[in-house]
Protein backbone atom coordinates (compact mmCIF):
# COMPACT_ATOMS: atom_id res chain seq x y z
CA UNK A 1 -9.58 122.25 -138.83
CA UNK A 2 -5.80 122.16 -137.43
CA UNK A 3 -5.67 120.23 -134.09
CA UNK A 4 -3.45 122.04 -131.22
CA UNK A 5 -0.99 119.41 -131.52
CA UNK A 6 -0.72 119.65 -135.37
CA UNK A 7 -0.27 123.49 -134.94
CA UNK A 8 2.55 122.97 -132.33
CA UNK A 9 4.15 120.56 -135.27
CA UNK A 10 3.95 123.27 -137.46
CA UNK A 11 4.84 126.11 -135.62
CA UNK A 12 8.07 123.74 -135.01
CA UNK A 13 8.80 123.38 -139.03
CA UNK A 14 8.67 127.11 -139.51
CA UNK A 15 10.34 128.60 -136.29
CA UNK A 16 13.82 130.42 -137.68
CA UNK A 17 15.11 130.48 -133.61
CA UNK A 18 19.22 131.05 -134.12
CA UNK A 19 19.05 131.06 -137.69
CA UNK A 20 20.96 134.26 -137.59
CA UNK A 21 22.04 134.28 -134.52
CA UNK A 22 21.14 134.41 -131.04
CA UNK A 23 20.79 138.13 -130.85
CA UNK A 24 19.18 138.59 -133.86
CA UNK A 25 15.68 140.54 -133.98
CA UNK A 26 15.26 141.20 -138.30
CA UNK A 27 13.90 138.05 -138.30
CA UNK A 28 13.35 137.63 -141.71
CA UNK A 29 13.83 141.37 -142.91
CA UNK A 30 17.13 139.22 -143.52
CA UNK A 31 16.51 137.98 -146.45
CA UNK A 32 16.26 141.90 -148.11
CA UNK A 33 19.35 142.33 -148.88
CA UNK A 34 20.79 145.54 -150.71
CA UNK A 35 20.82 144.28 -153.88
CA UNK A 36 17.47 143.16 -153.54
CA UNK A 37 16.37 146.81 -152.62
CA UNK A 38 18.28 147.71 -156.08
CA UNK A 39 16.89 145.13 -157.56
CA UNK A 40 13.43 146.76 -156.72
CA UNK A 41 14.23 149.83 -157.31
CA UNK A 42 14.60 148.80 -160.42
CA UNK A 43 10.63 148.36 -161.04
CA UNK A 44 9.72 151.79 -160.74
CA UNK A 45 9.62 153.08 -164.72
CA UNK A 46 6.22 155.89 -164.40
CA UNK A 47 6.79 157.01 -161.33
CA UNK A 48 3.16 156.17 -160.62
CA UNK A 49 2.90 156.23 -156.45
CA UNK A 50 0.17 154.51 -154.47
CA UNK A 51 -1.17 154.63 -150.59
CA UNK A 52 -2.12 151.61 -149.11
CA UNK A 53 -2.86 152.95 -145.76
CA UNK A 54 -6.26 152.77 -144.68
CA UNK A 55 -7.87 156.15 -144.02
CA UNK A 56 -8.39 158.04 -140.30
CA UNK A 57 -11.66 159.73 -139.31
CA UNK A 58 -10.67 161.02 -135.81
CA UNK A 59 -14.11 161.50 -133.69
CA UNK A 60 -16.28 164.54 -134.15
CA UNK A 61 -15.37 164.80 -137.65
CA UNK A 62 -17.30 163.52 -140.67
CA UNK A 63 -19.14 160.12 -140.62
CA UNK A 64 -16.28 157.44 -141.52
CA UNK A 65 -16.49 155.12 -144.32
CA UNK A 66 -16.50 151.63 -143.47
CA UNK A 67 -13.34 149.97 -142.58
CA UNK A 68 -11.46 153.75 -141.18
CA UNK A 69 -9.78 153.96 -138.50
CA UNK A 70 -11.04 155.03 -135.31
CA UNK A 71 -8.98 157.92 -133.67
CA UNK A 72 -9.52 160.82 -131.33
CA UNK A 73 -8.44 164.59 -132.50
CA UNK A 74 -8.04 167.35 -130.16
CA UNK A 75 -6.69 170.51 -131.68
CA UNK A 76 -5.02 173.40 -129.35
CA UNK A 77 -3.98 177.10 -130.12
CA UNK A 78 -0.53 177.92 -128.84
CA UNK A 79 -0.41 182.02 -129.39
CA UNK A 80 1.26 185.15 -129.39
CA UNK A 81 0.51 188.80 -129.80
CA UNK A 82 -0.03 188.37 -133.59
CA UNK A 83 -0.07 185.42 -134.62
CA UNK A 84 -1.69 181.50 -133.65
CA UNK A 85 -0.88 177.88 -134.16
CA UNK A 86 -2.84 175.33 -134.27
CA UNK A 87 -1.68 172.31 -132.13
CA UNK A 88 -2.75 168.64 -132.49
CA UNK A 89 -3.36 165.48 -129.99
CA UNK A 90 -3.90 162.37 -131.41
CA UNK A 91 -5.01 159.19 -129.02
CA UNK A 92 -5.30 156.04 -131.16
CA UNK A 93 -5.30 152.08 -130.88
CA UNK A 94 -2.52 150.71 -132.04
CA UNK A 95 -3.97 146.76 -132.51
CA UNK A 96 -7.30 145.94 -133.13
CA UNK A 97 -10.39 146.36 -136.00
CA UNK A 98 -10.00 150.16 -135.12
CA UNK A 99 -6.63 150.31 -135.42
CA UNK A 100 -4.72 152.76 -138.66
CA UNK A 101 -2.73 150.06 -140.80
CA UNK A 102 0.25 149.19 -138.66
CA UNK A 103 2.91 147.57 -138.52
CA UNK A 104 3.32 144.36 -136.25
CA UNK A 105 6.93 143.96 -134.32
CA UNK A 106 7.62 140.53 -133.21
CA UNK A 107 7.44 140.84 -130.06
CA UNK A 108 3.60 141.32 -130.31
CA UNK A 109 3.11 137.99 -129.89
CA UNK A 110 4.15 134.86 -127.69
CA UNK A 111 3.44 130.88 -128.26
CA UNK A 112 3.79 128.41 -125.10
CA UNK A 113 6.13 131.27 -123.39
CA UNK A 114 8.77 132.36 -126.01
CA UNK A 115 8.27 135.35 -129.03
CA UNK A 116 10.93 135.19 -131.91
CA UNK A 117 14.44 133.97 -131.09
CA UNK A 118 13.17 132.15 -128.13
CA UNK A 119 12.83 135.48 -126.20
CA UNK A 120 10.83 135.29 -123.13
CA UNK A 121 7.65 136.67 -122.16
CA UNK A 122 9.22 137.79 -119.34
CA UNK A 123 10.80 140.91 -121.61
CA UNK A 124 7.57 142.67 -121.77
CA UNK A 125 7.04 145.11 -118.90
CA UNK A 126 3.96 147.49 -118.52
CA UNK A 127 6.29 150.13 -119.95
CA UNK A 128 7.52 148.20 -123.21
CA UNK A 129 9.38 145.16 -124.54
CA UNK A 130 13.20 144.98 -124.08
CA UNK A 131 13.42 142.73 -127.76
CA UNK A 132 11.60 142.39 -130.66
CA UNK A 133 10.50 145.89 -130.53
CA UNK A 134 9.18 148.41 -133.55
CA UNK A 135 12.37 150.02 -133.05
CA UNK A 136 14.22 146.92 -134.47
CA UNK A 137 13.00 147.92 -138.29
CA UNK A 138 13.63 151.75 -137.36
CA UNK A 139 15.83 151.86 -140.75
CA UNK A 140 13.14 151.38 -143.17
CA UNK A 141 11.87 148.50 -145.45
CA UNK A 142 12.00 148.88 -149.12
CA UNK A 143 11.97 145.80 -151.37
CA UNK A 144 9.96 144.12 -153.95
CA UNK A 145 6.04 143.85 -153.68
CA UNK A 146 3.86 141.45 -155.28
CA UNK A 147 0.63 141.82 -154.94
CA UNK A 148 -1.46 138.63 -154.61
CA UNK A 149 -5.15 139.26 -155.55
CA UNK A 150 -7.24 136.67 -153.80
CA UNK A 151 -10.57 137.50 -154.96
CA UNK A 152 -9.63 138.30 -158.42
CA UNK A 153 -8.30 134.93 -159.27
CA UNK A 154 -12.17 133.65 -157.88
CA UNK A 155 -13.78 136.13 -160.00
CA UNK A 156 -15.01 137.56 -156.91
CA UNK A 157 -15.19 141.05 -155.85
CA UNK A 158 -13.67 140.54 -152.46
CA UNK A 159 -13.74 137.74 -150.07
CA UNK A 160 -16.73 136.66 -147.72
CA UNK A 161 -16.35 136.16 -144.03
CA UNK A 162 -14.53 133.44 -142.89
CA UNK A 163 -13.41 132.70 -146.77
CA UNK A 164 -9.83 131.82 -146.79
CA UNK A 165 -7.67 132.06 -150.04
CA UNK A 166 -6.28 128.61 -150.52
CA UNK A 167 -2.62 127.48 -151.34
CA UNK A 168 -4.08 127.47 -155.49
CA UNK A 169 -5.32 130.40 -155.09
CA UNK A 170 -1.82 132.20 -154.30
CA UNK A 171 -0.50 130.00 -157.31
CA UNK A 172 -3.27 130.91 -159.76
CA UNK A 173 -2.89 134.83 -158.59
CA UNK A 174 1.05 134.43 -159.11
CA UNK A 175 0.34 133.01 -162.69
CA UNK A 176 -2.22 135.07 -163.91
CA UNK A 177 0.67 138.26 -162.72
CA UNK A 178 3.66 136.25 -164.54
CA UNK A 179 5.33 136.22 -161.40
CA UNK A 180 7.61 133.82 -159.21
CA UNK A 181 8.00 134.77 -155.91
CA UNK A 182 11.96 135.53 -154.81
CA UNK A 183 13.30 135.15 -151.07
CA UNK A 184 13.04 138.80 -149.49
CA UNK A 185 9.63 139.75 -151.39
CA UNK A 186 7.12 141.98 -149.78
CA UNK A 187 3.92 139.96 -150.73
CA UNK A 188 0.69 142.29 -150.33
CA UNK A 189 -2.74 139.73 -149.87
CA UNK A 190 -5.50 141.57 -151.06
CA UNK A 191 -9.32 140.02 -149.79
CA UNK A 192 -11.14 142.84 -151.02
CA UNK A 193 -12.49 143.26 -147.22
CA UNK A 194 -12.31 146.91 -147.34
CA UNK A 195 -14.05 147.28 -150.11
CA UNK A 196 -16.75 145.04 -148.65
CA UNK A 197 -17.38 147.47 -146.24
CA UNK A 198 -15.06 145.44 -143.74
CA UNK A 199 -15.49 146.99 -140.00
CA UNK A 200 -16.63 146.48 -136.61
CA UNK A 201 -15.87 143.21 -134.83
CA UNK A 202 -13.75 140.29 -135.68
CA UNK A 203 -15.96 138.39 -134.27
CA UNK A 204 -18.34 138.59 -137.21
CA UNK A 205 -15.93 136.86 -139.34
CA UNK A 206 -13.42 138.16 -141.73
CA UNK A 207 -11.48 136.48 -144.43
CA UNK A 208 -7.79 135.70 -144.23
CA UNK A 209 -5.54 133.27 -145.91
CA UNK A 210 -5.42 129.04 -145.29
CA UNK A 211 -3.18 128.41 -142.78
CA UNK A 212 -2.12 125.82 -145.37
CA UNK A 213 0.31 128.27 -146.87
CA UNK A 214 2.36 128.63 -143.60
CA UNK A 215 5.12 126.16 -145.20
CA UNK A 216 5.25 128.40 -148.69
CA UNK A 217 5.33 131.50 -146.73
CA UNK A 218 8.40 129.94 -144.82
CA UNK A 219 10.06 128.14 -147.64
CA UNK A 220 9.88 130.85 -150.08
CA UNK A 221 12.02 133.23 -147.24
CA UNK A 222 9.32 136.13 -147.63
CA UNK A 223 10.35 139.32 -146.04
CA UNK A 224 6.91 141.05 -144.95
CA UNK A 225 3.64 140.24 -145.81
CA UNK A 226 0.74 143.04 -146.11
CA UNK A 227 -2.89 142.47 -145.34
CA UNK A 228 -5.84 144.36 -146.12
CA UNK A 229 -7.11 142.31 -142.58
CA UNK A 230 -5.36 140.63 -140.45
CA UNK A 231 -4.40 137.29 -142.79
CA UNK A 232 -6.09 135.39 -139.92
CA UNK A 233 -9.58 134.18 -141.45
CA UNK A 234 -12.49 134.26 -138.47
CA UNK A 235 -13.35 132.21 -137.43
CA UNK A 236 -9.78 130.34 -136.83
CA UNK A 237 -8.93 127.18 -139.03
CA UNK A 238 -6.61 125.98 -135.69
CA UNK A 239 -8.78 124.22 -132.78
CA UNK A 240 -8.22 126.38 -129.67
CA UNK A 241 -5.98 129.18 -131.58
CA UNK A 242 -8.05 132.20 -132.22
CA UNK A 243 -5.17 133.97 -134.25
CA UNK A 244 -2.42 131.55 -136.10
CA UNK A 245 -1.41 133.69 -138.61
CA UNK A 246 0.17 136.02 -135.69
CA UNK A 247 1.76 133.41 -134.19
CA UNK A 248 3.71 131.50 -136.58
CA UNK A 249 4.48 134.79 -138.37
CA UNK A 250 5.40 136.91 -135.71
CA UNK A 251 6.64 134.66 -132.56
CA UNK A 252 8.18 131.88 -135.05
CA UNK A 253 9.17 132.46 -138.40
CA UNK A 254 10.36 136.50 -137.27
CA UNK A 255 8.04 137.64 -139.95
CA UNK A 256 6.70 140.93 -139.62
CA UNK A 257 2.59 142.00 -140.62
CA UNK A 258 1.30 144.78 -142.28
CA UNK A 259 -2.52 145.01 -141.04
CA UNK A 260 -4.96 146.65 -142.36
CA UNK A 261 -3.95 148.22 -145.47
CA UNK A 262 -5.97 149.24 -148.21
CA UNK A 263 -5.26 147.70 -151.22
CA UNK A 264 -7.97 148.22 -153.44
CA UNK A 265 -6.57 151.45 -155.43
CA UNK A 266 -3.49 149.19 -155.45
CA UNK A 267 -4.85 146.68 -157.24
CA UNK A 268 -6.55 148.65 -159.92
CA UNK A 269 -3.03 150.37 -160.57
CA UNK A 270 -2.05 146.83 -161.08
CA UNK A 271 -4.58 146.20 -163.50
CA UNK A 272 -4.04 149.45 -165.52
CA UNK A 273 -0.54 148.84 -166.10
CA UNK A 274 -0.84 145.06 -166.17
CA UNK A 275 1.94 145.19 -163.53
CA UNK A 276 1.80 143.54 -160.28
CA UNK A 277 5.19 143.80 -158.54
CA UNK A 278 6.00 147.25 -157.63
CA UNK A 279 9.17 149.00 -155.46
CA UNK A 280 7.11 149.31 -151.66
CA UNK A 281 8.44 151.49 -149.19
CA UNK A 282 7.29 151.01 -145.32
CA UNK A 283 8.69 153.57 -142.83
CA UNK A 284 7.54 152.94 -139.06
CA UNK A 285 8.00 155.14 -136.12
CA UNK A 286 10.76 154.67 -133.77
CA UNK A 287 8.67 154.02 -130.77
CA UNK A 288 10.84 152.67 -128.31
CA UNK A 289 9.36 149.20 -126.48
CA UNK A 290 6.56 149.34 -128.76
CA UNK A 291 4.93 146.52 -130.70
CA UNK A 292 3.63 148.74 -133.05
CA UNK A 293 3.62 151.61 -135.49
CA UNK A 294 0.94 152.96 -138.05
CA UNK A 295 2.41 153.08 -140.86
CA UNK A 296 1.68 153.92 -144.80
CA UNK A 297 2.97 151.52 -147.08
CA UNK A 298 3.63 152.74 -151.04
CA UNK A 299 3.61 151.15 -153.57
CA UNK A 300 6.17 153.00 -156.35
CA UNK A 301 5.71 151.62 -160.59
């Protein structure tokens, strides 16, 4: 277990405040250049496409499969003499277990008063953020993915509760894929929680990664980083911090989250073609003063 005070320390080591620039909010979508989106591009020789976004089963509609996302579906006719249209509502959480997978902006979370860039909490109104919004990654994100298989590396079939993959377990999953990781990489950690039948309440623990990998994560000048949960392990290896992950990653490092993406049809395309970096593609909605966007990550071979 992290102390408070060793957290702070840490949070310190990784925080990328002016490191390009006062104004900046990419954070580290910096570090994906254009050549490294050619450079990606690159990968994609079958033209074999994957989803990794989680499914929706919008109320009153069949019974969802564990770990869907909870949304609720009105449909309206607009009409005219001789013809109708059917019209659609959707109301959905944007954070949360019963959230779609989304996309995290930085300016979802705070630590002791600032988000990314030292930005104040003051920015954030009851009608949206003035920094660090969705909007700021409006222009897409395309770049390398690797996929890092957590549970496969155990010879698991996903990850229990509370089990977090370790610093040698991201080492043996990059060695067993032939891989090294590059600065601007879209790393995708798969638990297997989905497949677990991963719903319902954090609060009955879900598996994550070791906070012990914050230093690799912000040494090896990752882009993104794509969760099939929400990389924080419940319960929380930090005394008094129920979600560190979020923290250093989002109001520190400028590193934006993918959470709750489905990765297990991912990671059997990996295994069929014995391939496991890929050209992903995330797209997000330009929701101004939002801190979030669902979103559908691809994965292109």
């Amino acid at each position: 277990m992290l102390t408070g005070a060793g957290f702070g320390r840490l949070a310190a080591r990784v925080d990328n405040a002016g490191r390009w620039g006062s104004d900046d909010e990419l954070g580290t979508l910096n570090f994906l250049t254009g050549q490294r989106r050619l450079d990606a591009a690159r990968l994609v020789r079958t033209g074999t496409m994957v989803s990794c976004a989680r499914p929706f089963h919008p109320s009153g509609t069949a019974t969802p499969h564990p770990g869907s996302a909870a949304a609720r579906l009105t449909l309206e006719f607009d009409e005219g003499p001789d013809w109708k249209a059917v019209n659609d509502r959707l109301l959905l959480p944007m954070h949360g277990q019963d959230a779609p997978t989304h996309l995290d902006a930085l300016a979802h979370f705070f630590y002791r008063g600032t988000g990314y860039n030292n930005r104040p909490v003051r920015d954030v109104s009851p009608t949206g953020v003035s920094a660090n919004a969705v909007t700021s990654s409006q222009a897409g994100i395309a770049g390398r993915g690797v996929l890092v298989d957590l549970p496969a590396v155990r010879g698991q079939e996903f990850l229990a509760p509370g089990e977090a993959g370790t610093m040698a377990d991201v080492t043996a999953a990059l060695d067993r894929a032939g891989l090294a990781i590059a600065a601007g990489d879209i790393v995708f950690v798969r638990t297997g929680w989905p497949a677990a039948g991963g719903s319902g309440s954090a609060g009955q623990g879900m598996p994550g990664l070791s906070i012990e990998c914050a230093d690799w994560v912000h040494a090896s000048e990752l882009a993104m980083i794509v969760t099939d949960c929400g990389l924080d392990p419940v319960p929380s290896q930090v005394d008094g911090i129920l979600v560190p992950w979020h923290i250093l990653a989002l109001a520190r490092m400028g590193l934006r989250l993918v959470d709750l993406a489905d990765l297990e049809a991912l990671a059997r395309t990996c295994s069929r073609l014995r391939q496991w970096e890929f050209l992903a593609v995330i797209g997000t909605l330009p929701i101004a003063g939002s801190t979030s966007s669902p979103v559908n990550p691809l994965a292109l071979f």
